[in-house]
Protein backbone atom coordinates (compact mmCIF):
# COMPACT_ATOMS: atom_id res chain seq x y z
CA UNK A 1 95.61 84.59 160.96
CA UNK A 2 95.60 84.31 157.24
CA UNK A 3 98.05 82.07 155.61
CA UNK A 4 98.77 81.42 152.30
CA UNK A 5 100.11 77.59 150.73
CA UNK A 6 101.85 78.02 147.54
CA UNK A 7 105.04 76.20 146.22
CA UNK A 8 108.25 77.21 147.35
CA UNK A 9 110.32 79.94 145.53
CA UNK A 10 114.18 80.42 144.71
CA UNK A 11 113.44 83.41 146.82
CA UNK A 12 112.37 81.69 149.87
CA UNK A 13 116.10 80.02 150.58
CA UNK A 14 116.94 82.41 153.28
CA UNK A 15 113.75 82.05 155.34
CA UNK A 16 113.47 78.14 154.70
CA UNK A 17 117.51 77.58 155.80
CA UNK A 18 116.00 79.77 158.83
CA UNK A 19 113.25 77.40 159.04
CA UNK A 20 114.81 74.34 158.95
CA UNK A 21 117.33 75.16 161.96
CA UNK A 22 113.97 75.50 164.20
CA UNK A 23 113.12 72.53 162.75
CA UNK A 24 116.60 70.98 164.13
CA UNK A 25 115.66 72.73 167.11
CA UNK A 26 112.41 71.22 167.35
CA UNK A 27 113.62 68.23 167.78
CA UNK A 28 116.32 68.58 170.06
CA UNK A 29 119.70 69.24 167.88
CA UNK A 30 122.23 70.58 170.03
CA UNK A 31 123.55 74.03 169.49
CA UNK A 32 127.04 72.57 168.28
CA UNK A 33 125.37 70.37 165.99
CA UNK A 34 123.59 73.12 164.23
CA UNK A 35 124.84 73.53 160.84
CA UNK A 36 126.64 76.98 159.81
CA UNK A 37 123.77 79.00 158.29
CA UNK A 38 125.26 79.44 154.97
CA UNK A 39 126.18 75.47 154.41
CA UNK A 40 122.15 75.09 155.00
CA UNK A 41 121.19 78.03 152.74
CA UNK A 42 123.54 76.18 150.16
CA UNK A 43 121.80 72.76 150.72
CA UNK A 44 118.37 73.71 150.70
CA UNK A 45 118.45 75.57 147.37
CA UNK A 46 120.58 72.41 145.76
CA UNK A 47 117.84 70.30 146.95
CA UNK A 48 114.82 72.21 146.14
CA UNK A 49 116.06 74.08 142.87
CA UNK A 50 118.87 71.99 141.83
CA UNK A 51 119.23 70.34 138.74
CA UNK A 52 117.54 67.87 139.14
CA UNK A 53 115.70 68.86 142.47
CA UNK A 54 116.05 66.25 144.87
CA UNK A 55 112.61 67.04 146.70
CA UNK A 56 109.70 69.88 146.70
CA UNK A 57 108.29 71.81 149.23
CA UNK A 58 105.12 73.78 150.16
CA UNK A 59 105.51 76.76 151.68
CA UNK A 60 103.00 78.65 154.73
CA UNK A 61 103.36 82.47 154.42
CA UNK A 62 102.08 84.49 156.56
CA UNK A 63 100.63 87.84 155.94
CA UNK A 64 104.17 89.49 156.54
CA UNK A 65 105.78 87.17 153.73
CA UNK A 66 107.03 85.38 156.36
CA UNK A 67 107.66 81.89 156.03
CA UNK A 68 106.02 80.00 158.95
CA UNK A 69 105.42 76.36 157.81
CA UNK A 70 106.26 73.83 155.20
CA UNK A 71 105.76 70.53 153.97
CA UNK A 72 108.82 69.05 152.45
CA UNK A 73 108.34 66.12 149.99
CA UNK A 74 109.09 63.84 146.94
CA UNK A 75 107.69 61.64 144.58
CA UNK A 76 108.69 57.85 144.82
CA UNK A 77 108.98 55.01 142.43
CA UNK A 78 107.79 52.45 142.32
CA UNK A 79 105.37 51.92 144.74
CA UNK A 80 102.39 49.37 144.22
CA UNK A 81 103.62 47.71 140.58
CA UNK A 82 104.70 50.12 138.78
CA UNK A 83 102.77 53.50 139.86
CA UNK A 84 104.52 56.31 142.55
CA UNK A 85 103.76 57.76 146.00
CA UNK A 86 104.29 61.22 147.38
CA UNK A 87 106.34 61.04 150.70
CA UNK A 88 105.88 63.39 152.95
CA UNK A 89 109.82 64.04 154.68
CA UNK A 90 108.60 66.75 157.00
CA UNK A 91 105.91 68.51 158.28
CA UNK A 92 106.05 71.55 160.10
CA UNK A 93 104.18 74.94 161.51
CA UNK A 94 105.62 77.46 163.87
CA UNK A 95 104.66 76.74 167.42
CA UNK A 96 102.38 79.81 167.62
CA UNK A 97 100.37 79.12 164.73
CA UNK A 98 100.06 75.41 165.81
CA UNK A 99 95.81 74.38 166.61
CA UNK A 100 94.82 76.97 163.57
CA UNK A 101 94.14 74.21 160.98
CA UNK A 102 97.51 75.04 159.51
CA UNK A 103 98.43 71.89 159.30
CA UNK A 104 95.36 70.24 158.07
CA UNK A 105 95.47 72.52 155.46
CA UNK A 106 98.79 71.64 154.54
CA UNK A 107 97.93 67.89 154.37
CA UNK A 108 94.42 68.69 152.42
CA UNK A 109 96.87 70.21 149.76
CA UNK A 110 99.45 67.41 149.64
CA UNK A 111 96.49 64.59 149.39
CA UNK A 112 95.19 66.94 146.61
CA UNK A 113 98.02 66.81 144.52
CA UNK A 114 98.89 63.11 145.21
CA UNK A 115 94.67 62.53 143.79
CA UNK A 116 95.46 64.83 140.96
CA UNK A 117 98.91 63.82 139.85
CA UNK A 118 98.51 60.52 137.16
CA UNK A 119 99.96 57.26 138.42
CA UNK A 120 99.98 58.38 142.15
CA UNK A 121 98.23 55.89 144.28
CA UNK A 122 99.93 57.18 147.66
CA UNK A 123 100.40 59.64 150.11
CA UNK A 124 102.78 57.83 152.64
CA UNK A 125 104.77 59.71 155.57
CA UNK A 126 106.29 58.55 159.00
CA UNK A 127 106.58 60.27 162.66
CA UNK A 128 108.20 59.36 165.53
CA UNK A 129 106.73 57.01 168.04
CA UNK A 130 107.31 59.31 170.65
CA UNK A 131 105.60 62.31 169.26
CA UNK A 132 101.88 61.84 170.45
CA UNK A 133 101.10 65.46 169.26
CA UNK A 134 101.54 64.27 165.77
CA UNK A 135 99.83 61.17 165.96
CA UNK A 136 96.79 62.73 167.58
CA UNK A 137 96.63 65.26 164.92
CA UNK A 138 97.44 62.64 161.65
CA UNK A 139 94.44 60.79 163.25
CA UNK A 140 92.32 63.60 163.91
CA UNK A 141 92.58 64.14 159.95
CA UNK A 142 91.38 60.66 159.73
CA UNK A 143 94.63 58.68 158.77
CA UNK A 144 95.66 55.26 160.05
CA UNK A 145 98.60 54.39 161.26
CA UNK A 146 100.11 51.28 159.54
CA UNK A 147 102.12 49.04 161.53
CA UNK A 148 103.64 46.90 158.66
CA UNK A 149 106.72 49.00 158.15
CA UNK A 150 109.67 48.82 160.06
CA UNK A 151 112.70 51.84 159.34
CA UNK A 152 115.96 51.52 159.03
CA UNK A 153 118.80 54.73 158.96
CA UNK A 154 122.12 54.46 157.79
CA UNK A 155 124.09 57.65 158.74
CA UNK A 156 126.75 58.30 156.29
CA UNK A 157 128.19 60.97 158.85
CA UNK A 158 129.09 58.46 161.08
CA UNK A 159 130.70 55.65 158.95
């Protein structure tokens, strides 16, 4: 299948608030925790096209227009001194186009920009220990995993 990676659109709101509940899906939100499909909508164009945006994302359309993958993410400060990073939040292909290089493709594009981009000296993301799918493929790209980092979450829904 042929794919194409650009930057995500004002127009692609609908299909990335679609998106994003199979993301929830993905990893195991229950169906009365799903969020009403128009509060999603709402949120993802505030983050993505608000002023200012509070992250970017690369989009995977298929030959359809369908969106079918993404690769949400932000640029942090500082990082080492007084440079930035790109963080990678999420990372994510349909099931059925999953094994295709997809994904590799997406991460090829992200470490290109992070190499292009003045003052970026990383491309940092996390997964979950329990996800050996996604560790297998982050090292079949090559990539370490670093075990000097420890994460903390603060829910603000539940305080």
């Amino acid at each position: 299948m042929t794919v194409t990676i650009r930057p995500a659109e004002k127009n692609d709101v609908r299909q990335l608030a679609a998106l994003i509940e199979e993301i929830e899906r993905f990893y195991g939100t229950a169906d009365a925790d799903i969020q009403p499909f128009d509060e999603r909508q709402a949120q993802v164009e505030e983050a993505l096209f608000g002023s200012p945006p509070l992250a970017s994302a690369l989009v995977v359309e298929d030959e359809t227009g369908d969106i079918v993958g993404l690769a949400a993410y932000s640029f942090l400060w500082p990082s080492a001194g007084s440079t930035h990073s790109l963080f990678l939040k999420e990372l994510y292909v349909r099931e059925a186009l999953r094994r295709q290089g997809i994904g590799a493709q997406l991460m090829g594009e992200l470490r290109g920009m992070a190499s292009a981009r003045p003052g970026c000296t990383r491309l940092e993301w996390m997964t979950d220990r329990v996800n050996p799918d996604a560790r297998a493929f982050y090292q079949s790209l090559g990539f370490q995993e670093d075990d000097g980092k420890i994460v903390y979450r603060f829910s603000t829904a539940t305080a």
